[in-house]
Protein backbone atom coordinates (compact mmCIF):
# COMPACT_ATOMS: atom_id res chain seq x y z
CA UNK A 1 221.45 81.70 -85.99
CA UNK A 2 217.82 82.05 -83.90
CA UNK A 3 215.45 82.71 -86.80
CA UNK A 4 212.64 84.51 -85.24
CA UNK A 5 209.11 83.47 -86.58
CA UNK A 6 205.42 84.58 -86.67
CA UNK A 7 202.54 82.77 -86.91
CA UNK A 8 199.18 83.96 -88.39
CA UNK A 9 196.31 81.57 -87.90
CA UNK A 10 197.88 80.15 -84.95
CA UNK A 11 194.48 78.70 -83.61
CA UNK A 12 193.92 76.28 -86.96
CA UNK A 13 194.84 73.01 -87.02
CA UNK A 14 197.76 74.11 -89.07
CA UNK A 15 198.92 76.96 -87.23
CA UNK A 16 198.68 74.32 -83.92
CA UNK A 17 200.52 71.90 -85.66
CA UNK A 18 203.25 74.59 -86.74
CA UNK A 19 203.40 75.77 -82.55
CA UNK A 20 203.97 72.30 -82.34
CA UNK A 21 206.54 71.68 -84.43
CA UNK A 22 208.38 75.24 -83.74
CA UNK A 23 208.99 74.74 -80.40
CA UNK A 24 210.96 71.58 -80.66
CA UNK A 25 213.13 73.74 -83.38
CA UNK A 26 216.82 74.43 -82.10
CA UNK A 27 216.92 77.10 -84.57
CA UNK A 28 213.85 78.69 -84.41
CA UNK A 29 212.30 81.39 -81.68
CA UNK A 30 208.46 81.97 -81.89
CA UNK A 31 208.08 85.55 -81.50
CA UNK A 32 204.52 85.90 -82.42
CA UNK A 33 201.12 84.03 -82.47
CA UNK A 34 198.07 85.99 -83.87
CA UNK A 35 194.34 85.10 -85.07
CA UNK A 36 191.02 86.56 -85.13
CA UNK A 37 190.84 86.70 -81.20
CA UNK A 38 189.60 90.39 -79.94
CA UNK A 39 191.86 90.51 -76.70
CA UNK A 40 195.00 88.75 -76.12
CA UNK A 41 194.73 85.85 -74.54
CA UNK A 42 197.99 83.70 -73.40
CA UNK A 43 198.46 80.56 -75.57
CA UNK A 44 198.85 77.76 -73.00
CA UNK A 45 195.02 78.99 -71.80
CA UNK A 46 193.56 78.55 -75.57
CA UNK A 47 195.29 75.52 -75.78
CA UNK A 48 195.85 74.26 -72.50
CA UNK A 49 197.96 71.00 -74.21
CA UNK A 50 201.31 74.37 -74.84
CA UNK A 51 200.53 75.47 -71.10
CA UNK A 52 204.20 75.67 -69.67
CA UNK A 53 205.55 74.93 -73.08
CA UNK A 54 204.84 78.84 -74.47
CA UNK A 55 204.64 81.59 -72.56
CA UNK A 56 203.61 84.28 -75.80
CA UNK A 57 199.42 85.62 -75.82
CA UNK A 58 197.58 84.94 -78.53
CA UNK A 59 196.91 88.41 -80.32
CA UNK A 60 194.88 89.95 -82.59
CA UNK A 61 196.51 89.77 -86.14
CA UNK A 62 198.49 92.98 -86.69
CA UNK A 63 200.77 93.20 -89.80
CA UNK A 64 202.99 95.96 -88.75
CA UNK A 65 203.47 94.12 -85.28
CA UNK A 66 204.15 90.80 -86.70
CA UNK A 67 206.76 92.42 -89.87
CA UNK A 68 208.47 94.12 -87.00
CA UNK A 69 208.90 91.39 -84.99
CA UNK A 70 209.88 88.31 -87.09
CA UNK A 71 212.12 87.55 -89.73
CA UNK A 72 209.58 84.42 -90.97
CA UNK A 73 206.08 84.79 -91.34
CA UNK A 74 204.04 81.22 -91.61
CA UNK A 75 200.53 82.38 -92.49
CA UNK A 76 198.05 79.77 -91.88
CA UNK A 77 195.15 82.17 -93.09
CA UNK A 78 191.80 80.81 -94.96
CA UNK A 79 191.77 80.40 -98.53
CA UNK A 80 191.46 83.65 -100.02
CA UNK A 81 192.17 86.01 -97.32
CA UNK A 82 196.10 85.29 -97.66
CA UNK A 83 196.36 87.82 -100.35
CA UNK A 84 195.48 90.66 -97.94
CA UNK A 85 198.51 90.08 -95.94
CA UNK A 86 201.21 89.03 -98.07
CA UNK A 87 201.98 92.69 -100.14
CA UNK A 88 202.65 94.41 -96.77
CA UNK A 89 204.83 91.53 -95.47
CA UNK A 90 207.02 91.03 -98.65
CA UNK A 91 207.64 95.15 -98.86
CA UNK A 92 208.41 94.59 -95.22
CA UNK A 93 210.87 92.28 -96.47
CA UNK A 94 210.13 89.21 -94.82
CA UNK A 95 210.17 85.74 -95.76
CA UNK A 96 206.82 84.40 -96.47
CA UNK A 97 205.40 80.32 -96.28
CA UNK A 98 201.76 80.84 -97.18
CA UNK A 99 199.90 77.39 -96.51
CA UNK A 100 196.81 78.88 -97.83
CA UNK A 101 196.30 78.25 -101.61
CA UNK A 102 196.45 81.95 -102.51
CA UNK A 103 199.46 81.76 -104.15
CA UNK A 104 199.87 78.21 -105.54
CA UNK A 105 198.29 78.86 -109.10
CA UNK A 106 200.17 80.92 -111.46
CA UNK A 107 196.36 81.22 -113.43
CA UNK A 108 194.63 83.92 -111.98
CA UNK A 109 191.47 83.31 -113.66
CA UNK A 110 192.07 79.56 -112.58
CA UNK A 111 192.05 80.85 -108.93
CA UNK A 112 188.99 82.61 -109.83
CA UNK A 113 187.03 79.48 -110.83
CA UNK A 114 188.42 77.52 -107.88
CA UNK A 115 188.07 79.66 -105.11
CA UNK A 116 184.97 81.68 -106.75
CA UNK A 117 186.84 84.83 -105.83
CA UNK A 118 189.20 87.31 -107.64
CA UNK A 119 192.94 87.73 -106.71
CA UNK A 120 194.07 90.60 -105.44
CA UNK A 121 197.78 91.06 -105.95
CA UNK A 122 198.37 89.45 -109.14
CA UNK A 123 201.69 90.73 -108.95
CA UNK A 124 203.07 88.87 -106.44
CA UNK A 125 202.10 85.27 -107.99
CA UNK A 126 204.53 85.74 -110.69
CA UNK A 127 207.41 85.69 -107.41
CA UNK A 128 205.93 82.81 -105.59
CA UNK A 129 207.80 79.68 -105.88
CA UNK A 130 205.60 76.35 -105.21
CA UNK A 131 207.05 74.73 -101.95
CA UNK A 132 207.44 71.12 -103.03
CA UNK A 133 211.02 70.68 -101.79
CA UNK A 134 211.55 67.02 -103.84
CA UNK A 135 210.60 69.24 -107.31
CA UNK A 136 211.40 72.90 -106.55
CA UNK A 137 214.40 72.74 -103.69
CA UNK A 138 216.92 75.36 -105.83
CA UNK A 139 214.51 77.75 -106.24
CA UNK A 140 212.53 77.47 -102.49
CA UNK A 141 216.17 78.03 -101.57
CA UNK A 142 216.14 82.34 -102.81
CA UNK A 143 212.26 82.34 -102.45
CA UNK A 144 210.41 85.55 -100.86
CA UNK A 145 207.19 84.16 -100.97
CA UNK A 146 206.77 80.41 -100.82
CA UNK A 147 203.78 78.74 -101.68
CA UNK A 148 203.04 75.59 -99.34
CA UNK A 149 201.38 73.01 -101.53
CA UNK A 150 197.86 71.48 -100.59
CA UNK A 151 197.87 67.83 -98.85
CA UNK A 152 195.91 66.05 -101.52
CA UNK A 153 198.14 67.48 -104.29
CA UNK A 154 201.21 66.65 -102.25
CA UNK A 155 200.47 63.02 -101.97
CA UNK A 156 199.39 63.04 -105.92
CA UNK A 157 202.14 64.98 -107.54
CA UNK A 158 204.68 62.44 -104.77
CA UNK A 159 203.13 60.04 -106.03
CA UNK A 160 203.32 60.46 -109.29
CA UNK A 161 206.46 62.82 -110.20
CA UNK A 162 208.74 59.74 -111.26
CA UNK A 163 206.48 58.88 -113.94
CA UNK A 164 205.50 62.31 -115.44
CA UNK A 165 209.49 63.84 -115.37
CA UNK A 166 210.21 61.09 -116.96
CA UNK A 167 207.72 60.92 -119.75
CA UNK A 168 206.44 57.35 -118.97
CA UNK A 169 202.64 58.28 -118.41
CA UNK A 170 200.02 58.31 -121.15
CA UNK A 171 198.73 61.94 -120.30
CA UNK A 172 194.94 61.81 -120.73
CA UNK A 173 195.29 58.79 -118.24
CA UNK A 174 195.53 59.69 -114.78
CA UNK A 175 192.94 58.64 -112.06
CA UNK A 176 192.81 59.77 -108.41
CA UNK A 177 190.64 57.90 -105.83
CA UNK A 178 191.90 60.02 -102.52
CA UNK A 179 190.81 59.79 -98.98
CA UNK A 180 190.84 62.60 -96.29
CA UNK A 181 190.73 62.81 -92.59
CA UNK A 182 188.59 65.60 -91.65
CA UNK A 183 191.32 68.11 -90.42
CA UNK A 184 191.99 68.36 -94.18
CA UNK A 185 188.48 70.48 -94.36
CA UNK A 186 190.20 73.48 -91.89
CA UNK A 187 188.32 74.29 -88.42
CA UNK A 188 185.40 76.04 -89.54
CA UNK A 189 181.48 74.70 -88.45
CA UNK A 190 180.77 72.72 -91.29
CA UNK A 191 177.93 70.65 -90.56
CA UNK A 192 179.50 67.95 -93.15
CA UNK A 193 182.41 67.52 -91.07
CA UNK A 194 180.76 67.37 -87.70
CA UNK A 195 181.52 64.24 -85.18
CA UNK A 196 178.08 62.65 -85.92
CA UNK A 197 178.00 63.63 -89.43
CA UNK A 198 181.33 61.58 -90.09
CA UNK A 199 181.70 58.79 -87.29
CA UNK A 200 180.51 54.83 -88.64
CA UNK A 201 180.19 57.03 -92.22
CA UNK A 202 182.66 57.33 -95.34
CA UNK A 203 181.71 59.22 -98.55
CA UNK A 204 183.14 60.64 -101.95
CA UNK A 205 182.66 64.66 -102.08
CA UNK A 206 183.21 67.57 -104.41
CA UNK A 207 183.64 64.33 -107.19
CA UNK A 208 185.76 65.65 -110.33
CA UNK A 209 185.30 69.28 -108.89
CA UNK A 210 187.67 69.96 -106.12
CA UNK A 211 189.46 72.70 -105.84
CA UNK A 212 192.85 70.84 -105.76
CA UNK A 213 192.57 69.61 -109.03
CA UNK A 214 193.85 72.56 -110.95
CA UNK A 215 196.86 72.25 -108.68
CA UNK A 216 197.48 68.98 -109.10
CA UNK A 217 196.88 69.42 -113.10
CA UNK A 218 199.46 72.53 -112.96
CA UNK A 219 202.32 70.39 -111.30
CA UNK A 220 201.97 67.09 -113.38
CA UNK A 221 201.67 69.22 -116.63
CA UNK A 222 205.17 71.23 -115.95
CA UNK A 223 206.63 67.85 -115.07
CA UNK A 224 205.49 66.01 -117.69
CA UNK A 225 206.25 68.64 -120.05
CA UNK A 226 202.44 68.39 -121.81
CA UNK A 227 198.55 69.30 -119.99
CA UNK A 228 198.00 66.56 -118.10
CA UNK A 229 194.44 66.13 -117.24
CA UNK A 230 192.81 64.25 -114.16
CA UNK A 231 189.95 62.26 -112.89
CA UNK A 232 189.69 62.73 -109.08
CA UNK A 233 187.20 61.79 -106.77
CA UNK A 234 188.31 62.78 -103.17
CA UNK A 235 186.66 60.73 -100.04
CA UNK A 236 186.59 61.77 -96.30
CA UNK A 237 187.69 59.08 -93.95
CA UNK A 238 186.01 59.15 -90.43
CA UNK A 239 189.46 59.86 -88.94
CA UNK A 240 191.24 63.21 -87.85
CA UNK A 241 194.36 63.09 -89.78
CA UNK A 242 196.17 61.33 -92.45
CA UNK A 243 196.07 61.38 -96.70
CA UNK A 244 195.65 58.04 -98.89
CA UNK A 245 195.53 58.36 -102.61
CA UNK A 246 195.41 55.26 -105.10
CA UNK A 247 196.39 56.61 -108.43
CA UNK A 248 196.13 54.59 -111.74
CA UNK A 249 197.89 55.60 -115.00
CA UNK A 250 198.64 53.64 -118.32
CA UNK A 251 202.20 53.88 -118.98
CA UNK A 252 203.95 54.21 -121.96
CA UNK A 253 205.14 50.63 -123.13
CA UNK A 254 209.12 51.65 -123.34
CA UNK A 255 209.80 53.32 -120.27
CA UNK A 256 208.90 50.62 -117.58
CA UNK A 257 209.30 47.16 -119.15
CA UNK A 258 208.77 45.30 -115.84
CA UNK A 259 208.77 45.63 -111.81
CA UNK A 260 212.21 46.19 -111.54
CA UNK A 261 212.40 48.96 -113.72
CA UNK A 262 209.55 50.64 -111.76
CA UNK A 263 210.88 50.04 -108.48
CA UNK A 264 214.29 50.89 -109.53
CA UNK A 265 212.68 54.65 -111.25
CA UNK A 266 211.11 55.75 -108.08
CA UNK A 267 214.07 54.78 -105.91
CA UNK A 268 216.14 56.63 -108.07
CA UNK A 269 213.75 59.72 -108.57
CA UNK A 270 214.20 60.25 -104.81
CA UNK A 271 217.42 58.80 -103.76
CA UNK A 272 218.16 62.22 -102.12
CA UNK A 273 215.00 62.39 -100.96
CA UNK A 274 215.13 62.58 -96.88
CA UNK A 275 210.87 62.49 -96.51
CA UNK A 276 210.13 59.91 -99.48
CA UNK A 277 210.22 56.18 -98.60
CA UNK A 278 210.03 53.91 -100.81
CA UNK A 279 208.65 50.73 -100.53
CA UNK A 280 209.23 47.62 -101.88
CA UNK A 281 207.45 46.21 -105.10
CA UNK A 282 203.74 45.88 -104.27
CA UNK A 283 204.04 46.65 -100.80
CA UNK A 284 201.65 49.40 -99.88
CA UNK A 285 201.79 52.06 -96.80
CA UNK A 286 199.10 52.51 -94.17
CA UNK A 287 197.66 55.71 -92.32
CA UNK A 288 199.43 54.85 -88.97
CA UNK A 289 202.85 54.64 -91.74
CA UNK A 290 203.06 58.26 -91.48
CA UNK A 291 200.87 59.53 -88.81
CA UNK A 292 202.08 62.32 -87.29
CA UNK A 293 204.98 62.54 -89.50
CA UNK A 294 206.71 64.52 -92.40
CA UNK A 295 207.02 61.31 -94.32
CA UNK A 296 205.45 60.61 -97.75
CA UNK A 297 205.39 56.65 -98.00
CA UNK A 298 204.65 55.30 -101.99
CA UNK A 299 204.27 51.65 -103.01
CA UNK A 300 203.89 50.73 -106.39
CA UNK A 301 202.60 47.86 -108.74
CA UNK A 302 202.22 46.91 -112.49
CA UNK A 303 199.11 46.15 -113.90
CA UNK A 304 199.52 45.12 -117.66
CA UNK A 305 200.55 48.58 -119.77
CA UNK A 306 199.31 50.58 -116.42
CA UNK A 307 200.96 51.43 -112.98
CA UNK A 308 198.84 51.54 -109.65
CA UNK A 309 200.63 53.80 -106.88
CA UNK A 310 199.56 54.07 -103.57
CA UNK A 311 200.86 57.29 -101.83
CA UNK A 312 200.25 57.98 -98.19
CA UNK A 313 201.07 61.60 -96.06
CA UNK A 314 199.93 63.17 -92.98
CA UNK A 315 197.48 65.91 -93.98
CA UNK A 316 199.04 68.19 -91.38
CA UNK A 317 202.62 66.96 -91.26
CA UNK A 318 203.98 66.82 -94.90
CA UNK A 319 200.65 67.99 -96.75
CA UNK A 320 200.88 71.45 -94.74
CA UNK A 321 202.64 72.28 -91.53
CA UNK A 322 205.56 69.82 -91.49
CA UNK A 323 206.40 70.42 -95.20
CA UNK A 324 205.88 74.75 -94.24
CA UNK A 325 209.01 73.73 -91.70
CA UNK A 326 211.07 72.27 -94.67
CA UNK A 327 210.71 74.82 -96.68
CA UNK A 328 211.87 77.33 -94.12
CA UNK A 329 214.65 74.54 -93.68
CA UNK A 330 215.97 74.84 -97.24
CA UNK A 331 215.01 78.91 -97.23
CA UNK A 332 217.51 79.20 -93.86
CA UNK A 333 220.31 76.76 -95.23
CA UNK A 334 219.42 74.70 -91.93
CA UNK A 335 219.43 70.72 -92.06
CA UNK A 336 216.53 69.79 -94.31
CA UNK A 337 214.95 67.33 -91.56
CA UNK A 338 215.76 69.82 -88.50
CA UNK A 339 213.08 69.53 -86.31
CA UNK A 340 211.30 67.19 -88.01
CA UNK A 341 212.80 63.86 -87.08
């Protein structure tokens, strides 16, 4: 089976990163790469790094075109804008992976204080299934519309998902310190993200106000069975790529009596796990762990009655583009780690 998929937003760093990944897909044929370009232009001239690699232009987005010529549609569209496309591609009956976080929240009026915009096609939340393959495999599996998570909640709700499943956190108790590479901010002219701006400089932004939060809040609180509330004060990094988040949370005295028990609760949690890596008791992943990688790396450590994780992804691998793949993976019943090994 040659599963033939579009791409809109192929000129992000996502949609890049997905071209990039595609193309080394056995299974996969990329049939269409669109943006906000007024004449088509071909790819390998954009980009000249997928000159001889794809021969397809770049074209101006065009629903109809890319419905009728895909059986996938990855849309790597802004924040908000998402929701204009995905009605006429799921009546189309396509497949949709939406990395944007349009469809992540099942709140619309939580959307609506996030993103300070309304949503448009309320409807279509209530079908989208969040694409966190190591929570929500079964149902990405029969999805229409899947919902990419964002990288900072990935590495949080990784990081933490052993612990809140299993009722062993105390709830009001969870603290985020996270740190970004500036890819994680999208490709848009923002003056705080600019070379000068961010080289020989690191800072905390957007401190208890991101707009991940709520995400990260939604997943912990269906795993943990109870509203789980969060302190989190993200960070950019004067680096391109890569997610590190140091998460503390007081544990509840009876479910993790000592290391072992951790260690031996996390390695268990995701024992099937094919992008989770464990590492040993107090032993904590790096950046250059999982650059350029679909890998989520986690160490762990006790700290009286509390747990410190450390949980480390590539913001473009696993915390958008490379987990978008697995989730077609699962979706298309191909091997889970098919073209991302």
């Amino acid at each position: 089976m040659m599963l033939q998929v579009g791409i809109a937003g192929a000129t992000g760093y996502t949609g890049q990163e997905l071209v990039d990944i595609l193309l080394g897909h056995p299974q996969v044929r990329i049939s269409g790469l669109y943006s906000t370009i007024d004449q088509p232009r071909p790819f390998g001239s954009v980009f000249p790094k997928f000159a001889g690699r794809i021969s397809l232009p770049l074209k101006k987005l065009d629903l109809k075109e890319l419905a009728d010529s895909c059986d996938v549609v990855f849309l790597a569209l802004p924040h908000t804008t998402a929701m204009d496309a995905v009605p006429y591609l799921l009546k189309s009956k396509k497949i949709v992976i939406d990395l944007s976080a349009d469809y992540r929240l099942a709140d619309t009026a939580v959307y609506k204080a996030a993103y300070q915009v309304a949503h448009k096609d309320k409807i279509n939340i209530k079908r989208a299934v969040y694409g966190l393959p190591e929570v929500y495999r079964q149902k990405i599996g029969t999805a229409q519309l899947i919902a990419n998570p964002g990288c900072y909640p990935t590495a949080a709700v990784l990081g933490l998902a052993p612990l809140a499943a299993t009722g062993a956190i105390e709830r009001s108790s969870v603290i985020i310190d996270a740190k970004s590479g500036t890819t994680g901010a999208g490709k848009k002219a923002v003056l705080e993200s600019l070379f000068s701006e961010v080289d020989e400089d690191f800072k905390a932004y957007k401190v208890n106000a991101h707009q991940h939060m709520p995400e990260i809040e939604q997943e912990l609180s269906k795993l943990s069975g109870g509203k789980v509330p969060i302190t989190f004060v993200p960070h950019l990094l004067p680096l391109k790529r890569g997610i590190l988040e140091t998460i503390y949370v007081k544990l509840n005295k009876s479910a993790v009596r000592s290391p072992k028990d951790l260690v031996s609760l996390y390695r268990k949690f995701y024992k099937n796990e094919p992008f989770v890596r464990i590492r040993p008791y107090a032993e904590f992943p790096s950046l250059k762990d999982v650059a350029c990688t679909n890998f989520c790396d986690i160490g762990i450590k006790l700290n009286g009655s509390s747990a410190i994780i450390v949980s480390a992804i590539d913001n473009l691998r696993k915390g958008a583009s490379g987990q978008a793949v697995q989730n077609m993976n699962i979706r298309f019943r191909f091997p889970e780690t098919l073209g991302l090994l």
